[in-house]
PDB file of N, CA and C in Angstrom:
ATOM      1  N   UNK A   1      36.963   7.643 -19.248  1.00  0.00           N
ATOM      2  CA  UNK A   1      37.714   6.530 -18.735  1.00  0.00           C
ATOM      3  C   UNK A   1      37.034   5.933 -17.505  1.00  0.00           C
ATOM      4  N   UNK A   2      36.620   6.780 -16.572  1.00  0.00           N
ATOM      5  CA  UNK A   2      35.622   6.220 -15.148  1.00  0.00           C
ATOM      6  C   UNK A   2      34.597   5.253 -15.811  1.00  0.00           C
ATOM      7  N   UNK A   3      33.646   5.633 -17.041  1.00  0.00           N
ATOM      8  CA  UNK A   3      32.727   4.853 -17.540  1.00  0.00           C
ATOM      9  C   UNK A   3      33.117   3.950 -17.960  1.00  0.00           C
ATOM     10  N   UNK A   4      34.568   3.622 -18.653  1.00  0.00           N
ATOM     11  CA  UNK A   4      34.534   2.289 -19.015  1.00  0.00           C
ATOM     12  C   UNK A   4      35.001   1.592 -18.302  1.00  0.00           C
ATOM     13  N   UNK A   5      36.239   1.930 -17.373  1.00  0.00           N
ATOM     14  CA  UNK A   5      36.065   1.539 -15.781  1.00  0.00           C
ATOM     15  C   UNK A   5      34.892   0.601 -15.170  1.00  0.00           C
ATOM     16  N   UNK A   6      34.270   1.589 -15.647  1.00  0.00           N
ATOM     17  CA  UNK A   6      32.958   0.744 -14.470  1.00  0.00           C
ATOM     18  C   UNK A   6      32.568   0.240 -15.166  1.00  0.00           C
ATOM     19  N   UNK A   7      31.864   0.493 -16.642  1.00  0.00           N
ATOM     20  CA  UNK A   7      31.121  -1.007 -17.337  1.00  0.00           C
ATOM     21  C   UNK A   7      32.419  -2.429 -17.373  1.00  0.00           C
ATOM     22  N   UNK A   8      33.880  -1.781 -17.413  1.00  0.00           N
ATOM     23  CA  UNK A   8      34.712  -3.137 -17.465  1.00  0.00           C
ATOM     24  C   UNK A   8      34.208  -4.113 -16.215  1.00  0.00           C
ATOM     25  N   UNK A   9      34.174  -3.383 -14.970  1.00  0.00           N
ATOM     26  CA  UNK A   9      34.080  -4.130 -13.867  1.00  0.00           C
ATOM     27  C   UNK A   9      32.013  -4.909 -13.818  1.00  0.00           C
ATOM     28  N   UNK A  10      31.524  -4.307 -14.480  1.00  0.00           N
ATOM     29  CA  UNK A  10      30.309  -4.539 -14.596  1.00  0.00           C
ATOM     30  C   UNK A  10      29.982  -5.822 -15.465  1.00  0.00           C
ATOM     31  N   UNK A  11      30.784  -5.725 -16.456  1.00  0.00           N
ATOM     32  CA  UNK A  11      31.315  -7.025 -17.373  1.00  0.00           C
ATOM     33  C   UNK A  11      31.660  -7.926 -16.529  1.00  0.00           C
ATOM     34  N   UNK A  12      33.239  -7.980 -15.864  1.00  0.00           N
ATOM     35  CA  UNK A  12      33.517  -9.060 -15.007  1.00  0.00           C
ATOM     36  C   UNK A  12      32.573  -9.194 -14.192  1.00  0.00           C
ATOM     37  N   UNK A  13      31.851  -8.813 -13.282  1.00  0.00           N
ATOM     38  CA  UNK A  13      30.728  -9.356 -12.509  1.00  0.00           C
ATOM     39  C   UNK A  13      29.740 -10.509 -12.750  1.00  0.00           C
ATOM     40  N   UNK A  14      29.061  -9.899 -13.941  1.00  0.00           N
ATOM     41  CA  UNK A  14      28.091 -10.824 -14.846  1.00  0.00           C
ATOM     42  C   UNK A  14      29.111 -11.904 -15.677  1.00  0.00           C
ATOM     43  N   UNK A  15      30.136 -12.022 -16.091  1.00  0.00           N
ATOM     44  CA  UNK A  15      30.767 -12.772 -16.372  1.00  0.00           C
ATOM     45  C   UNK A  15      30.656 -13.997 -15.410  1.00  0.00           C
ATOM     46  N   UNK A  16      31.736 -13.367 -14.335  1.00  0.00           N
ATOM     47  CA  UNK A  16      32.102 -14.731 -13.161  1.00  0.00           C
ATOM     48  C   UNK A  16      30.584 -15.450 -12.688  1.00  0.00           C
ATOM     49  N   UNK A  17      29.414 -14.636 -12.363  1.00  0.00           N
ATOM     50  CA  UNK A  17      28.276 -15.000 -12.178  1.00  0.00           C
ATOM     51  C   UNK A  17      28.068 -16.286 -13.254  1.00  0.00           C
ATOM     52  N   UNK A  18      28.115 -15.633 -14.636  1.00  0.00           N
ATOM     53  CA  UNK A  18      27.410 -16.901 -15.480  1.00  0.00           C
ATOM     54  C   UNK A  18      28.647 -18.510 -15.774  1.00  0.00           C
ATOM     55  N   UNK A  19      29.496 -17.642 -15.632  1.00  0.00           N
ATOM     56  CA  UNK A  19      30.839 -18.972 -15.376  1.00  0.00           C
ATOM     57  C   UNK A  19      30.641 -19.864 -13.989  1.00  0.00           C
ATOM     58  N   UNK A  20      30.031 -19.163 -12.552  1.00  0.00           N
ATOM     59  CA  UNK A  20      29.698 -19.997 -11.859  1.00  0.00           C
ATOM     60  C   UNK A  20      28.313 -21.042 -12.076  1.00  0.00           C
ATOM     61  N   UNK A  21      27.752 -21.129 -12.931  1.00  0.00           N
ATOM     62  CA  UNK A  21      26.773 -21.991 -13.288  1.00  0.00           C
ATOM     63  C   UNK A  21      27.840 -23.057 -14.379  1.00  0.00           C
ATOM     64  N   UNK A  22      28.562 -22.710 -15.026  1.00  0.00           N
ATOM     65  CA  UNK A  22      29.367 -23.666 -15.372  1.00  0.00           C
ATOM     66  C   UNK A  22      30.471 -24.472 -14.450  1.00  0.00           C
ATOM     67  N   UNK A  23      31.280 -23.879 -13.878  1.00  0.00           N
ATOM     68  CA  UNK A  23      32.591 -24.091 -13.064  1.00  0.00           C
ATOM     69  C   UNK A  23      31.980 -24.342 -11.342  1.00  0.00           C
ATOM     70  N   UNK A  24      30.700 -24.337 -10.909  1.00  0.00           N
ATOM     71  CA  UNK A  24      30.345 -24.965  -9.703  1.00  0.00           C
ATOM     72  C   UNK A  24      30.309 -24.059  -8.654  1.00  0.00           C
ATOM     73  N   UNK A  25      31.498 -22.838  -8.487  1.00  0.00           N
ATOM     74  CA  UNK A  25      31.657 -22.426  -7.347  1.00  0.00           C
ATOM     75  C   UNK A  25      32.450 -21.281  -7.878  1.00  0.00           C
ATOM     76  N   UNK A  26      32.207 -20.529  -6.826  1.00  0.00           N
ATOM     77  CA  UNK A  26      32.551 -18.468  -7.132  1.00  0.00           C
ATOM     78  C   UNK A  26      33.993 -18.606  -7.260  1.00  0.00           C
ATOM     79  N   UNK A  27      35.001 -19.335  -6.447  1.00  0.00           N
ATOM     80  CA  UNK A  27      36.638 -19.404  -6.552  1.00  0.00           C
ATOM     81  C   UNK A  27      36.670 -19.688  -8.027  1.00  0.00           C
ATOM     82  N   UNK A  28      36.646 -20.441  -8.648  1.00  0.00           N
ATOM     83  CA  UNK A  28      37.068 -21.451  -9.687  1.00  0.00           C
ATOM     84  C   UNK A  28      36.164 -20.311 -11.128  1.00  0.00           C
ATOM     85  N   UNK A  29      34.923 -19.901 -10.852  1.00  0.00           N
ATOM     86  CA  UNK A  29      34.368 -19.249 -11.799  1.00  0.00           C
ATOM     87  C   UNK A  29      35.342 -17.910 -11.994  1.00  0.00           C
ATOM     88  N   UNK A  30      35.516 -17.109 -10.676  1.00  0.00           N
ATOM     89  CA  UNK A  30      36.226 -16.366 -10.762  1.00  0.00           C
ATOM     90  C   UNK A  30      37.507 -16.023 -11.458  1.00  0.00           C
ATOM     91  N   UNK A  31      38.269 -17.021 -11.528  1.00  0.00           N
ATOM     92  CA  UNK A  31      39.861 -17.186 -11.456  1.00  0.00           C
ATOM     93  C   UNK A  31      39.950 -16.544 -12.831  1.00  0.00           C
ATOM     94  N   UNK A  32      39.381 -17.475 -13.940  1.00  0.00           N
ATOM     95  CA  UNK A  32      39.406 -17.515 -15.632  1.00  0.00           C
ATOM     96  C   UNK A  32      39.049 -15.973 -16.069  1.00  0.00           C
ATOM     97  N   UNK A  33      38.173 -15.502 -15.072  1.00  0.00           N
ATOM     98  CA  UNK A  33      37.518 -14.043 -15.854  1.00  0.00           C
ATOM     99  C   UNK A  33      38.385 -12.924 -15.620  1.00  0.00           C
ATOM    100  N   UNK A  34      39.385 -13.164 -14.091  1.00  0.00           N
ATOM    101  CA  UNK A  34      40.427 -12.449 -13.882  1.00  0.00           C
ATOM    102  C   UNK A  34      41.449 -12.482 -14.505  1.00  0.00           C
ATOM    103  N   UNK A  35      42.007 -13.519 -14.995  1.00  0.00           N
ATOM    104  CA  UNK A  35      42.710 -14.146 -15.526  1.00  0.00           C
ATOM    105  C   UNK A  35      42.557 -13.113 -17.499  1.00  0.00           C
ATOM    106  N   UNK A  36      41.340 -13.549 -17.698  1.00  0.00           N
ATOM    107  CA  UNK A  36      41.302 -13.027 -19.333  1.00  0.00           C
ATOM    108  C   UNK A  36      41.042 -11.437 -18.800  1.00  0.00           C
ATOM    109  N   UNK A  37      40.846 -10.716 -17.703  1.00  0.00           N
ATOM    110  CA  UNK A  37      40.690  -9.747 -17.447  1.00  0.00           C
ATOM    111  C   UNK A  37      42.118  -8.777 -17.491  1.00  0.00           C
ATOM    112  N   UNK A  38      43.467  -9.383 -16.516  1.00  0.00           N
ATOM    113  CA  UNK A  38      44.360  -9.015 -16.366  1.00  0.00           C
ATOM    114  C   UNK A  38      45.199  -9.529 -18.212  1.00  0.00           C
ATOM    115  N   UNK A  39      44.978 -10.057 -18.522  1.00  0.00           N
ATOM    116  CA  UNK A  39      45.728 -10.727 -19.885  1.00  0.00           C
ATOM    117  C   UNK A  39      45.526  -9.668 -20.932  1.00  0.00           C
ATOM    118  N   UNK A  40      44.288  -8.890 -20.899  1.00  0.00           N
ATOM    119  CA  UNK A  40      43.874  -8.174 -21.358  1.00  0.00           C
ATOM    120  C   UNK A  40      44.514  -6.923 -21.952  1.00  0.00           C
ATOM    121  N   UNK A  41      44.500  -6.521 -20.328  1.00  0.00           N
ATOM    122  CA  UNK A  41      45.104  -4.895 -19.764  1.00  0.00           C
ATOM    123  C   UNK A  41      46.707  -5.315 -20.406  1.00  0.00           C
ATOM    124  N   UNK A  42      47.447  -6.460 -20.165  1.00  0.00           N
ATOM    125  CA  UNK A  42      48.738  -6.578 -20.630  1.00  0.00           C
ATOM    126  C   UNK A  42      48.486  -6.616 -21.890  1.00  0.00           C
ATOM    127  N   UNK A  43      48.081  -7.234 -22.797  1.00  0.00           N
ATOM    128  CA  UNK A  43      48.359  -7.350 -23.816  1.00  0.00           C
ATOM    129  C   UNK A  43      48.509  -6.092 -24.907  1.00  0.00           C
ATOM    130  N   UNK A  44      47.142  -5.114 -24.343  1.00  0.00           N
ATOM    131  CA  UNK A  44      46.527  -3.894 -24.521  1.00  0.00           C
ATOM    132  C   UNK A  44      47.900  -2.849 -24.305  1.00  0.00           C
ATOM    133  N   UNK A  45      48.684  -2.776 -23.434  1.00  0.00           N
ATOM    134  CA  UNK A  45      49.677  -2.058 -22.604  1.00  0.00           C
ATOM    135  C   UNK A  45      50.958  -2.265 -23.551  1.00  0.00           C
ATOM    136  N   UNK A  46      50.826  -3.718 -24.092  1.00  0.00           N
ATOM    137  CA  UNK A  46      52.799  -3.801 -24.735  1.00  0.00           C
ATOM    138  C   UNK A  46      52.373  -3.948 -26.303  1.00  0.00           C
ATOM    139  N   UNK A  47      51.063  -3.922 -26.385  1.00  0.00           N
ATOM    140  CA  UNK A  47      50.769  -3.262 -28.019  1.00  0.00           C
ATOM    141  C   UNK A  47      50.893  -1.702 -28.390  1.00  0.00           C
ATOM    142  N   UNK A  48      49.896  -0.796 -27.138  1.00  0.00           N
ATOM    143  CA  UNK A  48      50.116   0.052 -27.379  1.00  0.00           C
ATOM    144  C   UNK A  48      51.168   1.043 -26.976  1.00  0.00           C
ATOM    145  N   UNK A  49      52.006   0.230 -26.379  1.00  0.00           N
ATOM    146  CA  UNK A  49      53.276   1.227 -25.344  1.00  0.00           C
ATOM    147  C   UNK A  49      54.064   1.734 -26.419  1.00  0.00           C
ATOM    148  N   UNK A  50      54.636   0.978 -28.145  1.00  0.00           N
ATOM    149  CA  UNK A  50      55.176   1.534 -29.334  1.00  0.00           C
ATOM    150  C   UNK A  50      54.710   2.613 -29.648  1.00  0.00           C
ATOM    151  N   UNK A  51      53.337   2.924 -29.933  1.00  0.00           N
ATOM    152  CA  UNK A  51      52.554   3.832 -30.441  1.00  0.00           C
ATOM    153  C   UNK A  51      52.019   4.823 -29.986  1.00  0.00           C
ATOM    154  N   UNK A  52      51.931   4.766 -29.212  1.00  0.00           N
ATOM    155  CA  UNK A  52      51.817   6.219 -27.885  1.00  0.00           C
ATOM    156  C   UNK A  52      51.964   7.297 -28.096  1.00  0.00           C
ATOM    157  N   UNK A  53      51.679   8.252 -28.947  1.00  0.00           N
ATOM    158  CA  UNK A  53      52.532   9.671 -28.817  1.00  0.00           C
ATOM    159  C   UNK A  53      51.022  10.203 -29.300  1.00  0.00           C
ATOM    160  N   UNK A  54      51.185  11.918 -28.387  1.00  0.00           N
ATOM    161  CA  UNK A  54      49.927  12.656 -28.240  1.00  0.00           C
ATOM    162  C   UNK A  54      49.677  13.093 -29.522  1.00  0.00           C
ATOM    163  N   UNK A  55      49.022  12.310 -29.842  1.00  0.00           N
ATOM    164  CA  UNK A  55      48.105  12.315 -31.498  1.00  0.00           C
ATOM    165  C   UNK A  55      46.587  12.519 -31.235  1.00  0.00           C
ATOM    166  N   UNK A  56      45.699  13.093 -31.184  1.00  0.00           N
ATOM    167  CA  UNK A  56      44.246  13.187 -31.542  1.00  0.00           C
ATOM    168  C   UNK A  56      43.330  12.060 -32.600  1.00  0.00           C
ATOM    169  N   UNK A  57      44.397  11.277 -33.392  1.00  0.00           N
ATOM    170  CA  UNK A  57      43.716  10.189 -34.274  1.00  0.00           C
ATOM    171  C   UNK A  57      43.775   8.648 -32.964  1.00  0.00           C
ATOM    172  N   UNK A  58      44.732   8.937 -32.012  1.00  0.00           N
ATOM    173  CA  UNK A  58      44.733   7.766 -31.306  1.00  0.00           C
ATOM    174  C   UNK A  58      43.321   8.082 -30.148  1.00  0.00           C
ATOM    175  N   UNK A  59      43.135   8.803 -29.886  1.00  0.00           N
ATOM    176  CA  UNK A  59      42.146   9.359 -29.296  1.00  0.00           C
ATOM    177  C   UNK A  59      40.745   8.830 -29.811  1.00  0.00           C
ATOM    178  N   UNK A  60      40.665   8.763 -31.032  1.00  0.00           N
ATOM    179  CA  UNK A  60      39.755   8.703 -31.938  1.00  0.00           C
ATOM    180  C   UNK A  60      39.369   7.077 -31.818  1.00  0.00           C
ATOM    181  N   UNK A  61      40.753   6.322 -32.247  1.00  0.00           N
ATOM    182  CA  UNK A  61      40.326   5.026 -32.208  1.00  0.00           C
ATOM    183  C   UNK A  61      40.383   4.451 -30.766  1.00  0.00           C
ATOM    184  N   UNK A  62      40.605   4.621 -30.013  1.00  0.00           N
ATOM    185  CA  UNK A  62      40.273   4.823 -28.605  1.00  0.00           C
ATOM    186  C   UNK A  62      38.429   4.606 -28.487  1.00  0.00           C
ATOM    187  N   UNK A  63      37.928   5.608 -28.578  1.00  0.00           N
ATOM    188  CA  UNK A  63      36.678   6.261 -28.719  1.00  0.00           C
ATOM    189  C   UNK A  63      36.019   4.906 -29.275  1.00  0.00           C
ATOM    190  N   UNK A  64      36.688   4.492 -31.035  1.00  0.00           N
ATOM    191  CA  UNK A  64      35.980   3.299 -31.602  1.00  0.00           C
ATOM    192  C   UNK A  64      35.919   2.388 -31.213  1.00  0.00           C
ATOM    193  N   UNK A  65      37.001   1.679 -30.547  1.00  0.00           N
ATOM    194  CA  UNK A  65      37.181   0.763 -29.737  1.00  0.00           C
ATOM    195  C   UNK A  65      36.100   0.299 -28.919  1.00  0.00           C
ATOM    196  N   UNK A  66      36.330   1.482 -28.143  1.00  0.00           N
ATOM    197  CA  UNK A  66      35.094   1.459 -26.423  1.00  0.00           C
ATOM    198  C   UNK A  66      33.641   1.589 -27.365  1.00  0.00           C
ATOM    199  N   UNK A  67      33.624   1.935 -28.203  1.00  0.00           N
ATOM    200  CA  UNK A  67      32.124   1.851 -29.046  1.00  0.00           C
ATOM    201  C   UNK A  67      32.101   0.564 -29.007  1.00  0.00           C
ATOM    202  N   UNK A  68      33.165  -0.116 -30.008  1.00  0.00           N
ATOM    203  CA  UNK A  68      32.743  -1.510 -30.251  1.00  0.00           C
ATOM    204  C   UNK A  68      32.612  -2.281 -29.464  1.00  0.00           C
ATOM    205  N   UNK A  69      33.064  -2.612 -28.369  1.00  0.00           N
ATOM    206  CA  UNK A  69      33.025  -3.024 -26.793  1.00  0.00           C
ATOM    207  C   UNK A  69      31.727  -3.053 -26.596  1.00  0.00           C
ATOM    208  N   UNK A  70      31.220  -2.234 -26.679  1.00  0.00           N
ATOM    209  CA  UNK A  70      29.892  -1.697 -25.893  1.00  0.00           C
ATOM    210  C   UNK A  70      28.794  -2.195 -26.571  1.00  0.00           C
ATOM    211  N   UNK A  71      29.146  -2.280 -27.961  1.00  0.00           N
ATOM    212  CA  UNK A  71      27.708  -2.869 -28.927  1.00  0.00           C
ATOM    213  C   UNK A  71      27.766  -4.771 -29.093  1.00  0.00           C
ATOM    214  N   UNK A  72      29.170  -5.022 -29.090  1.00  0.00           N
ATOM    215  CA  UNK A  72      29.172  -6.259 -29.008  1.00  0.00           C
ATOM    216  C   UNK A  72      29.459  -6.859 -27.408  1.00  0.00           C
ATOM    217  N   UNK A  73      29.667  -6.263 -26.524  1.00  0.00           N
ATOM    218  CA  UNK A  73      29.721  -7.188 -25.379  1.00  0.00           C
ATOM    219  C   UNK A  73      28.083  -7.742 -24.920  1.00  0.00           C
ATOM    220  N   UNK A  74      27.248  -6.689 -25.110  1.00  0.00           N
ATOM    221  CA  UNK A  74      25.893  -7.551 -25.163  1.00  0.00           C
ATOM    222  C   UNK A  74      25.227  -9.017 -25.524  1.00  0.00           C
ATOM    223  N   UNK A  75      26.358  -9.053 -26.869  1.00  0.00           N
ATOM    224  CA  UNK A  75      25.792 -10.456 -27.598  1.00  0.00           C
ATOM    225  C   UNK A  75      26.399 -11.122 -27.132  1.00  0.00           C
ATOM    226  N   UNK A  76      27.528 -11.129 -26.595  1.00  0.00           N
ATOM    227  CA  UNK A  76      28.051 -12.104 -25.748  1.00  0.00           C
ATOM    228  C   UNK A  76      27.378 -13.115 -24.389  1.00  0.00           C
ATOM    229  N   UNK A  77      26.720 -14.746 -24.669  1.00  0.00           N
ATOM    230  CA  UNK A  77      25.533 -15.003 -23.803  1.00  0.00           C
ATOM    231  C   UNK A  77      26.770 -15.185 -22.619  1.00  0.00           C
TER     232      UNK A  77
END
């Protein structure tokens, strides 16, 4: 969880960076990446708050998830 922690925040960084070449200025680049950042964590939270119970298969797709994250956030220019 610390690792994806930190690549999440490593993401938003390089994000707001390349949004400030679009949006002009660090406030305004910023806002949108926080914005889809926090939208995120909620959306993530009241999907999985039903399903929750200490299962080892949720664990699993957990695991796939943060895989897939990781292979496709690259291609993302």
């Amino acid at each position: 969880m610390f690792v994806s922690g930190c690549a999440a925040l490593v993401y938003e960084v390089l994000w707001s960076r390349d949004f400030a070449y679009v949006f002009g200025g660090s406030a305004a680049a910023i806002a949108p990446v926080v914005a889809a950042f926090l939208t995120g964590l909620a959306l993530g939270a009241w999907l999985a708050k039903r399903r929750i119970v200490a299962r080892p298969e949720l664990l699993r797709l957990y695991a796939l998830l943060e895989t897939a994250i990781a292979v496709t956030a690259p291609l993302v220019p």
